[in-house]
Protein backbone atom coordinates (compact mmCIF):
# COMPACT_ATOMS: atom_id res chain seq x y z
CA UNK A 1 20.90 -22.00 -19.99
CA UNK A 2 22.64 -18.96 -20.87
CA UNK A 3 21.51 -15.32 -20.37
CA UNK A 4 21.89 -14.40 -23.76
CA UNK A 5 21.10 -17.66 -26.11
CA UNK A 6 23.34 -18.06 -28.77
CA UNK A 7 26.36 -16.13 -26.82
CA UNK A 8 29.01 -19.09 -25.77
CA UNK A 9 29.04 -18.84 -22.37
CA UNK A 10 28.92 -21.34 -19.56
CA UNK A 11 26.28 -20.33 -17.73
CA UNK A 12 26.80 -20.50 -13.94
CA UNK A 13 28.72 -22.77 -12.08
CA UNK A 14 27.35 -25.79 -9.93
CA UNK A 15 27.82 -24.10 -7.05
CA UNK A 16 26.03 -21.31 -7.97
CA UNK A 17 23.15 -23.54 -9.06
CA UNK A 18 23.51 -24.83 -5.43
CA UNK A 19 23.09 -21.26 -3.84
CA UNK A 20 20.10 -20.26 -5.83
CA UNK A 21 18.56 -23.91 -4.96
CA UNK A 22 19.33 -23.35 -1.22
CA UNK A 23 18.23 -19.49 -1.78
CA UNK A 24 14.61 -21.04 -2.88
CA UNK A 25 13.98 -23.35 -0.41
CA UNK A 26 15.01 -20.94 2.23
CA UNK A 27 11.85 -18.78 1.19
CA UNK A 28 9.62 -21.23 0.47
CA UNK A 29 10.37 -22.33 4.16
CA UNK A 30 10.08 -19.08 5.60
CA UNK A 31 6.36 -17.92 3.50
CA UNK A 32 4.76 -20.22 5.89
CA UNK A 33 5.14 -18.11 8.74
CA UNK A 34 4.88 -15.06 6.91
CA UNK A 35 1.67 -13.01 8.69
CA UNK A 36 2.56 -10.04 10.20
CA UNK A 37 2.96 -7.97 7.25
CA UNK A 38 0.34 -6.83 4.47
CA UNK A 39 1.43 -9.02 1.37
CA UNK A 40 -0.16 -11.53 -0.29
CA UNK A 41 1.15 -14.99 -1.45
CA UNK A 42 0.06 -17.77 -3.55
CA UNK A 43 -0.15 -16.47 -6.57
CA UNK A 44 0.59 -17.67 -10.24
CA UNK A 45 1.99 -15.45 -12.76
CA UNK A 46 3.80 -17.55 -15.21
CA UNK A 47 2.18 -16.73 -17.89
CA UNK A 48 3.92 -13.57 -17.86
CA UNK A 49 7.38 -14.69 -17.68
CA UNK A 50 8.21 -14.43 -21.53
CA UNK A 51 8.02 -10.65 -21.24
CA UNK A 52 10.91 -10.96 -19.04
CA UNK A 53 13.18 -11.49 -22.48
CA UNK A 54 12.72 -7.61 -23.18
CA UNK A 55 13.73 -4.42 -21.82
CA UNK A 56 10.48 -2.85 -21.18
CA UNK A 57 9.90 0.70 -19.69
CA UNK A 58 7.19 2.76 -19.18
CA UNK A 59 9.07 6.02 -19.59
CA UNK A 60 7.15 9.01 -19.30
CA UNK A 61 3.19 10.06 -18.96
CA UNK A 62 1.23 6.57 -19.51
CA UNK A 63 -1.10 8.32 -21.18
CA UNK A 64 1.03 9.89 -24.40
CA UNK A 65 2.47 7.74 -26.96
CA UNK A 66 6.79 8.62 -26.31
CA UNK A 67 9.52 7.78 -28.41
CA UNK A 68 10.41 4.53 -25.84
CA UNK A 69 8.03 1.72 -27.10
CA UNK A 70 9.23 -1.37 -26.17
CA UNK A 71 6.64 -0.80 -23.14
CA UNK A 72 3.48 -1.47 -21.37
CA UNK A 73 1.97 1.65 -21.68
CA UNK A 74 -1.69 0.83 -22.70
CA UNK A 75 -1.98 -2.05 -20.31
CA UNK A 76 -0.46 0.32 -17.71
CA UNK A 77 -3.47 2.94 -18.51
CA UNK A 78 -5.94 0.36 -18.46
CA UNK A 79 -5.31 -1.00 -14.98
CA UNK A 80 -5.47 2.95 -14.00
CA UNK A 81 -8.85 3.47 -15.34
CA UNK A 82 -10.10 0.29 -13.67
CA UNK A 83 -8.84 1.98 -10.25
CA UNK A 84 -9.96 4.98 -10.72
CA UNK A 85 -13.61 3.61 -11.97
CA UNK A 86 -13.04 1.56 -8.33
CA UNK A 87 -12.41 4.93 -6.47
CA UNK A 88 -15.59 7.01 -8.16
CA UNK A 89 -13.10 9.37 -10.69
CA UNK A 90 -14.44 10.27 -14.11
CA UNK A 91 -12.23 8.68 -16.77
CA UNK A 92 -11.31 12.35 -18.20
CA UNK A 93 -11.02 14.27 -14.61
CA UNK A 94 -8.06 12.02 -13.32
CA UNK A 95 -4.61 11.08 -14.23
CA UNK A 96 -2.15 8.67 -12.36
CA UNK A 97 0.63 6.17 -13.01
CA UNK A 98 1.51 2.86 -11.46
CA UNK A 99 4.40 3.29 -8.78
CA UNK A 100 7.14 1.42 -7.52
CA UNK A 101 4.86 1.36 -3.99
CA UNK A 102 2.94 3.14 -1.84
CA UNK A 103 5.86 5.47 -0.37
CA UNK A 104 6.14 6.81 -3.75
CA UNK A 105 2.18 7.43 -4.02
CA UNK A 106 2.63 8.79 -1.09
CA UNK A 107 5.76 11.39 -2.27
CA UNK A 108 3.89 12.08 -5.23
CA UNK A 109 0.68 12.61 -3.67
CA UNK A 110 2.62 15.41 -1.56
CA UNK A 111 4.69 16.22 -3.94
CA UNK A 112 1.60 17.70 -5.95
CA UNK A 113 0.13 20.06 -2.67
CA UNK A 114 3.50 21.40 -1.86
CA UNK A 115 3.78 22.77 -6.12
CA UNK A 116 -0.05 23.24 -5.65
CA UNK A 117 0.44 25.01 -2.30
CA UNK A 118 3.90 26.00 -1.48
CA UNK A 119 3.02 27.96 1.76
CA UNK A 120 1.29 24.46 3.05
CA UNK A 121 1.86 23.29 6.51
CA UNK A 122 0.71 19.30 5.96
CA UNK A 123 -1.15 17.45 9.20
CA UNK A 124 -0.51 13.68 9.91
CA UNK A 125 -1.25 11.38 12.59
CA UNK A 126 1.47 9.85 14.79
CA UNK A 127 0.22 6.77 13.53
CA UNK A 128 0.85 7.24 9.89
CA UNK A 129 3.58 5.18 8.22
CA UNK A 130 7.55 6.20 8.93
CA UNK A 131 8.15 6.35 5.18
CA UNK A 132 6.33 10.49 5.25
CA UNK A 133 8.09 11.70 7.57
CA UNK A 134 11.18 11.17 5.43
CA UNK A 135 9.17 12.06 1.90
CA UNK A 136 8.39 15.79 4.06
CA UNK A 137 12.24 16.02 4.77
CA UNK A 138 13.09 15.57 1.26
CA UNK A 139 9.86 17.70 -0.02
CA UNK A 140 11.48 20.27 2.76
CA UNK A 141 7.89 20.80 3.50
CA UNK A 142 6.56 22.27 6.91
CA UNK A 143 4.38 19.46 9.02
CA UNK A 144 2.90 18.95 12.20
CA UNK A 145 2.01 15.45 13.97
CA UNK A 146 -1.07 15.18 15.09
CA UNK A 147 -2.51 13.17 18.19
CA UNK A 148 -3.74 9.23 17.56
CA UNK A 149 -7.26 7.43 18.83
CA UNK A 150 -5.98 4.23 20.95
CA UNK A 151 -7.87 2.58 17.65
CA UNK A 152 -5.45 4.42 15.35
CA UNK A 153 -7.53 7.37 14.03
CA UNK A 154 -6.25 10.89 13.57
CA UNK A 155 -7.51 12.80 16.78
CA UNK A 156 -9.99 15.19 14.89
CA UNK A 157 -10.03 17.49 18.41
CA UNK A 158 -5.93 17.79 18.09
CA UNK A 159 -6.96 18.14 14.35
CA UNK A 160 -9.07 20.60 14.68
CA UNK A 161 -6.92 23.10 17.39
CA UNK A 162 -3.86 22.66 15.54
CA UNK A 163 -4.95 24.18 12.09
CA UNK A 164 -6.77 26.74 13.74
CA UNK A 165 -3.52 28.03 15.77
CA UNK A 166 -1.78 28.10 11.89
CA UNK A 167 -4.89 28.98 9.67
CA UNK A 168 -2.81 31.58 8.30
CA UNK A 169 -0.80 28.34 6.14
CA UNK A 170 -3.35 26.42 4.19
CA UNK A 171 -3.56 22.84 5.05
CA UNK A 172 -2.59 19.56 3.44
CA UNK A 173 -4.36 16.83 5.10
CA UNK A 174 -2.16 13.37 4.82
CA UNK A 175 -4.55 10.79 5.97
CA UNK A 176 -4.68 7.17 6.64
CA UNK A 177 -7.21 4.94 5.10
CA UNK A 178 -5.74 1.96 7.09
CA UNK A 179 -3.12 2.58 9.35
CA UNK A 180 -0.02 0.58 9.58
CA UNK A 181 -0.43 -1.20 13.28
CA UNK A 182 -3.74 -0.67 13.49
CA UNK A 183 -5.50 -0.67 10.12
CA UNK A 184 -7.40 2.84 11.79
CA UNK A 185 -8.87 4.55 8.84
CA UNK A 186 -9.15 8.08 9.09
CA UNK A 187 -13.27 9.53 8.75
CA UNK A 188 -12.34 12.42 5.50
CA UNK A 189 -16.17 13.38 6.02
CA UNK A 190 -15.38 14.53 9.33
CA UNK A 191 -11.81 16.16 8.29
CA UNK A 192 -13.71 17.86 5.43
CA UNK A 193 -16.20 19.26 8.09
CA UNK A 194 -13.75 20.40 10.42
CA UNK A 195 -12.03 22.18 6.74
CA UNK A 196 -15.19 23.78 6.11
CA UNK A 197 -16.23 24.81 9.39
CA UNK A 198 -12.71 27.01 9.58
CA UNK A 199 -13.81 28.57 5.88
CA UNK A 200 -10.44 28.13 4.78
CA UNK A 201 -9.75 29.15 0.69
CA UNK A 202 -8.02 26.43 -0.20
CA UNK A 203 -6.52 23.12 1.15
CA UNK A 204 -5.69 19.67 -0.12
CA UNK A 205 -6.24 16.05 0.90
CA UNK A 206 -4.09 13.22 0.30
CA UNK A 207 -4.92 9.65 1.32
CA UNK A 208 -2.55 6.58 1.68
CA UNK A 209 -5.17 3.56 1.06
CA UNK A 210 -2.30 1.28 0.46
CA UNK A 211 -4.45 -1.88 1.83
CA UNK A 212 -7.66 -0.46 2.38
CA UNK A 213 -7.83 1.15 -1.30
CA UNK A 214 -8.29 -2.99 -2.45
CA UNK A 215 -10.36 -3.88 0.58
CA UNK A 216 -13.11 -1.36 1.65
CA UNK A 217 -14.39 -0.55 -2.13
CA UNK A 218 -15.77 -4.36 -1.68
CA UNK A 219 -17.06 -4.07 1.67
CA UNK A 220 -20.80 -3.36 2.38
CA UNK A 221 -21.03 -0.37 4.47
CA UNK A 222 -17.43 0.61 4.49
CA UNK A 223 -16.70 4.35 5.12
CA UNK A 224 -16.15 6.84 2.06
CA UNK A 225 -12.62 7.85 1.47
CA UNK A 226 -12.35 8.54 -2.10
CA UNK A 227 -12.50 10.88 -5.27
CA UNK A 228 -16.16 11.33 -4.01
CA UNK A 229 -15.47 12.18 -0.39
CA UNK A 230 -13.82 14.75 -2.35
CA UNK A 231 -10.18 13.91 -1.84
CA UNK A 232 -7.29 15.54 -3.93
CA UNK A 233 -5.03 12.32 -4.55
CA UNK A 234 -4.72 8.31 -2.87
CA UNK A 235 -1.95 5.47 -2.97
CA UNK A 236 -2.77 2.09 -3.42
CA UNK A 237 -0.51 -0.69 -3.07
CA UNK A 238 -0.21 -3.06 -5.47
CA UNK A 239 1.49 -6.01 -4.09
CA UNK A 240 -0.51 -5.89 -0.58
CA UNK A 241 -3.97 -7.34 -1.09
CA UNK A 242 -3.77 -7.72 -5.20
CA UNK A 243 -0.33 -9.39 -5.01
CA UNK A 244 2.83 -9.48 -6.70
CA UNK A 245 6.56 -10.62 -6.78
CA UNK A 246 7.74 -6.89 -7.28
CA UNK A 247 6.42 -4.26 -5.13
CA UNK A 248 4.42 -1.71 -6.89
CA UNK A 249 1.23 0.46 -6.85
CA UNK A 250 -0.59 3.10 -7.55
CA UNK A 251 -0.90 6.75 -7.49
CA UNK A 252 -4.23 8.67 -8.60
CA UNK A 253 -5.00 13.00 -8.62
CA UNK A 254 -6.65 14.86 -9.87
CA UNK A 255 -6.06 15.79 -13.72
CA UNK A 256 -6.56 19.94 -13.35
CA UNK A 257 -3.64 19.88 -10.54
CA UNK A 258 -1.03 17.60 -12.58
CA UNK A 259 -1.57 19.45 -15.52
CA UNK A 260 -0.01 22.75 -13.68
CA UNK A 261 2.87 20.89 -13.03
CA UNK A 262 3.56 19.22 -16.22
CA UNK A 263 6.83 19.62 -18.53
CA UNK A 264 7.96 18.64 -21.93
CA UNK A 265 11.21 16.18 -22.31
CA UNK A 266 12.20 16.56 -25.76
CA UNK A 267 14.42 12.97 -25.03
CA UNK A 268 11.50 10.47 -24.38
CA UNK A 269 9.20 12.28 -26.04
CA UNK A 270 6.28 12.45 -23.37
CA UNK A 271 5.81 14.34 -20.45
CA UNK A 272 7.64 15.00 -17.38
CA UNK A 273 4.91 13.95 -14.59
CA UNK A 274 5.79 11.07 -12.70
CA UNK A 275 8.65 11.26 -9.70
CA UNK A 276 10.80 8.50 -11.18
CA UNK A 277 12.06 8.47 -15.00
CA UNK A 278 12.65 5.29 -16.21
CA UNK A 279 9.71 2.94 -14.34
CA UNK A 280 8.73 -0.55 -14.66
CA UNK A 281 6.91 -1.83 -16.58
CA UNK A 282 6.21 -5.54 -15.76
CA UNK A 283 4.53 -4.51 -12.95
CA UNK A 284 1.68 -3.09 -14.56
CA UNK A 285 1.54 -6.33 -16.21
CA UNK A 286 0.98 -8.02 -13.27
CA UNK A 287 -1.65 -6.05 -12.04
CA UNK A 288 -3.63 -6.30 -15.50
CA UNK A 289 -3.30 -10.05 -14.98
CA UNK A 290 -4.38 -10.08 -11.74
CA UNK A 291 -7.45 -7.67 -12.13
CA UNK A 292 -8.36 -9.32 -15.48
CA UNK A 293 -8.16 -12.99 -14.14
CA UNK A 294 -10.17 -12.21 -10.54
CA UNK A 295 -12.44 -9.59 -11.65
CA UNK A 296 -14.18 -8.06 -8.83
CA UNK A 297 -16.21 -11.55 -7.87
CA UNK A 298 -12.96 -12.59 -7.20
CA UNK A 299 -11.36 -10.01 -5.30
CA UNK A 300 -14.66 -9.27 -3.28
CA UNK A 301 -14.14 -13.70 -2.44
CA UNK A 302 -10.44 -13.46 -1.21
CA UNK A 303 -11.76 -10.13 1.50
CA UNK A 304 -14.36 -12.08 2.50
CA UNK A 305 -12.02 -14.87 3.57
CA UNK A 306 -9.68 -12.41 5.22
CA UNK A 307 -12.23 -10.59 6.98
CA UNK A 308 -13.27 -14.26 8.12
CA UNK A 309 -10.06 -15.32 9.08
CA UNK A 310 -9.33 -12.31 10.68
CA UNK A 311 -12.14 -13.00 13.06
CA UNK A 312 -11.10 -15.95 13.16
CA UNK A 313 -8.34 -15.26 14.58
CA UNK A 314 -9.47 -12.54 17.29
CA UNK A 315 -11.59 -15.50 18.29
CA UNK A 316 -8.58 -17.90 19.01
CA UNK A 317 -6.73 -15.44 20.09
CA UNK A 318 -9.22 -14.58 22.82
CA UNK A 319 -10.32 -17.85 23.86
CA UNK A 320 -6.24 -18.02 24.71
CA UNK A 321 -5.86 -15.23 27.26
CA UNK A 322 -4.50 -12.67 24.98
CA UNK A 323 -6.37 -9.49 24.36
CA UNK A 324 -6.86 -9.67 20.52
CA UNK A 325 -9.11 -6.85 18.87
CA UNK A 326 -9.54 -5.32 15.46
CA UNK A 327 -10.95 -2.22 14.11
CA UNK A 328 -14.37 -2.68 11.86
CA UNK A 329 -13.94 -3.44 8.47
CA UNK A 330 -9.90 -4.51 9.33
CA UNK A 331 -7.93 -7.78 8.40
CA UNK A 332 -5.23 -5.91 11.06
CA UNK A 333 -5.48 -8.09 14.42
CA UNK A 334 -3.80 -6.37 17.23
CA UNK A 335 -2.51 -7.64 20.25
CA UNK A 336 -0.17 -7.08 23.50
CA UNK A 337 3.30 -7.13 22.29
CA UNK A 338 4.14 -11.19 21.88
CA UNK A 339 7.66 -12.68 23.07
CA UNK A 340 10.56 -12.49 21.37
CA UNK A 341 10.70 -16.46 19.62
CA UNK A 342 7.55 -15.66 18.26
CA UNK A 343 7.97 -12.22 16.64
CA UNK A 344 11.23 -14.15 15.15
CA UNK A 345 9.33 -17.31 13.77
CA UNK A 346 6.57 -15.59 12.43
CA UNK A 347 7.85 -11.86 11.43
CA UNK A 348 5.29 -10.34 13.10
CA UNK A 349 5.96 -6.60 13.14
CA UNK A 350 5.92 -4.88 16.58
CA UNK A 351 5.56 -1.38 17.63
CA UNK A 352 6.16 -0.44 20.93
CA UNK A 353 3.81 -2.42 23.07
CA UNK A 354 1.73 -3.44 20.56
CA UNK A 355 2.00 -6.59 17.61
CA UNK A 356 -0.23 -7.37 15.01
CA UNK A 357 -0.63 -10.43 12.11
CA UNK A 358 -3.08 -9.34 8.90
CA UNK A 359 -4.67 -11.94 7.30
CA UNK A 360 -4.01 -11.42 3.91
CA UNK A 361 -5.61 -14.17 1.14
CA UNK A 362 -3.22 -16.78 1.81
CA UNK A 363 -3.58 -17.59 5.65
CA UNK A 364 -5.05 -20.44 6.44
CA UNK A 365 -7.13 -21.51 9.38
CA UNK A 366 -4.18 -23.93 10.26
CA UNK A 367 -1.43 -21.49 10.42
CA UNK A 368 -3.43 -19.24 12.72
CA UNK A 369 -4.35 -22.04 14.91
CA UNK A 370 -0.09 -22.84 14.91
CA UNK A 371 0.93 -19.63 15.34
CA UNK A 372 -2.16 -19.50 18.51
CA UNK A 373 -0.39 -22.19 20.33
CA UNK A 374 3.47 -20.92 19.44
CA UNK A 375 2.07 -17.50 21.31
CA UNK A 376 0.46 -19.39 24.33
CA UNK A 377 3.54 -21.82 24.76
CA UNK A 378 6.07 -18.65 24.29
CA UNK A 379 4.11 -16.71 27.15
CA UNK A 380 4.65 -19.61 29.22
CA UNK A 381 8.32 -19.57 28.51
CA UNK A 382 7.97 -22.90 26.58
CA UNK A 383 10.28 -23.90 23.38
CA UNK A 384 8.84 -23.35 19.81
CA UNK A 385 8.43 -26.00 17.65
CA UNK A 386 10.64 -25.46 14.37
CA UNK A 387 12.37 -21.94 15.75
């Protein structure tokens, strides 16, 4: 079939055909042993391919009608109210767009203190993800690492010393609702205290909740990190625990502090507000689809078999000599850094002396009970099956 029907062309060669064929099965082969990073598989979106047939962009503010409208702008500001409504914002005190990831949350969430406080110095654990150190070199704002917990939290002691040395710059907390080894989610209650205590006039708090922001609002119990722990702005990820064949995600703030930095663009008609100009817009598709199809019955069922299989796995784990644990609330299992063959095989991601698999929806029992006996015969210096 040709790209453009109607257009005589020949469409691609044989061994082309052959490639993408080989390409396909390639993948398919290596999804099975796809656990030690936080995206989610198995899912069906077909139903969306004849939107592929346009060139759709979300241009601009989602929320004003532009001059581009071969978009997805409505759908895009419905998935947005059904996170915020997640994440405890009123419907008019918010405003947020869905993102290419979480790094670009992330940039915009920082992004929005340094215009909001320009004289900021921002505070992040050593744990937090590499991307912000990079998104603070572009920003060219001021930063300071801050001590980790062994489980992954931000040290609040370190925390505490360290703004009170520089209390003359007002602060911009980045904090991690779900660290990337460890899943450690940083306690805002206690940050906020800590704020308080120090009477400071002004500061800002940014949260990354690229897996957590889909996990703990379904969790009984889980800690407060949101709009009503009285954060400033969160990422979510989009193709982590939700799931999708294009990464994505999604940014929220708060409305008051975007609409200082707002500007007109004649060109597209809308606002200037986001980071990127032209942005996708299949993606919010995809979420809409997702969210509308699982509801939260469903999304609350797929955490409840992570969390399970998670355990699950700290169990096997265990009951094979290696020293498995996971934080409360995570689907992050951390271990002692496994052999090479094995972080190969299965793509587990390693960091220093540490590994870790996270059980998103799609792990079964049986792939943690193969991957449990690929560790155990790799520490005994034994050949992997199929590596």
């Amino acid at each position: 079939m040709a790209i453009f029907p109607g257009l005589d062309t020949a469409g691609i060669s044989a061994r082309d055909r052959f490639r993408l064929d080989e390409l396909y099965r390639k993948i398919e082969e290596q999804y099975h042993y796809f656990v030690g990073y936080p995206c989610t598989g198995g899912f069906d979106y077909s139903e969306l391919y004849r939107f592929l047939k346009f060139p759709l962009n979300n241009v601009g503010d989602p929320f004003m009608p532009g001059s581009y409208r071969v978009s997805t702008r409505n759908i895009e500001c419905e998935v947005l109210d059904w996170f915020a409504a997640l994440h405890h914002t009123p419907h008019d005190e918010y405003w947020g767009y869905v993102t290419n990831g979480g790094s670009e949350g992330n940039m915009y969430g920082l992004y929005l203190a340094r215009e909001l406080l320009p004289d900021g110095v921002v505070y992040y654990s050593q744990d937090t993800h590499y991307s912000v150190s990079k998104s603070m070199r572009v920003l060219r704002m001021q930063h300071i690492m801050i001590r980790s917990l062994p489980n992954g939290e931000i040290d609040y002691d370190d925390l505490r010393e360290t703004i009170h040395i520089h209390r003359e710059a007002p602060p911009i907390i980045f904090a991690n609702i779900g660290t990337t080894m460890k899943e450690g989610i940083d306690d805002i209650e206690r940050i906020k205290d800590i704020l308080d205590e120090m009477a400071l006039p002004a500061y800002y708090i940014h949260c990354d909740a690229a897996l957590c922001g889909m996990t703990l609002p379904f969790i009984d119990d889980a800690p407060v990190f949101d709009f009503r722990a009285g954060v400033d702005s969160m990422a979510i990820s989009g193709h982590k625990f939700i799931g999708s064949p294009i990464p994505c995600g999604v940014v929220l703030a708060k409305k008051r502090n975007v609409d200082r930095i707002a500007r007109s663009i004649e060109y597209v008609g809308s606002l200037d507000t986001t980071l990127s100009g032209s942005r996708n817009a299949v993606t919010p598709l995809i979420l809409w689809y997702a969210i509308k199809s699982l509801g939260k019955e469903g999304f609350r069922k797929m955490i409840e078999h992570s969390l399970d299989m998670a355990e699950y796995a700290v169990q096997q784990l265990s009951h094979s000599g290696i020293r498995a644990w996971r934080n409360k609330f995570a689907i992050t299992v951390v271990m002692p850094k496994v052999p090479e063959t094995v972080t190969v095989k299965w793509q587990i991601a390693v960091h220093r002396d540490h590994s870790h698999i996270i059980l998103m929806p799609h792990i079964t029992r049986e792939q943690v009970d193969e991957l449990v006996r690929d560790i155990s015969l790799a520490f005994n210096g034994e050949e992997l099956a199929g590596s």
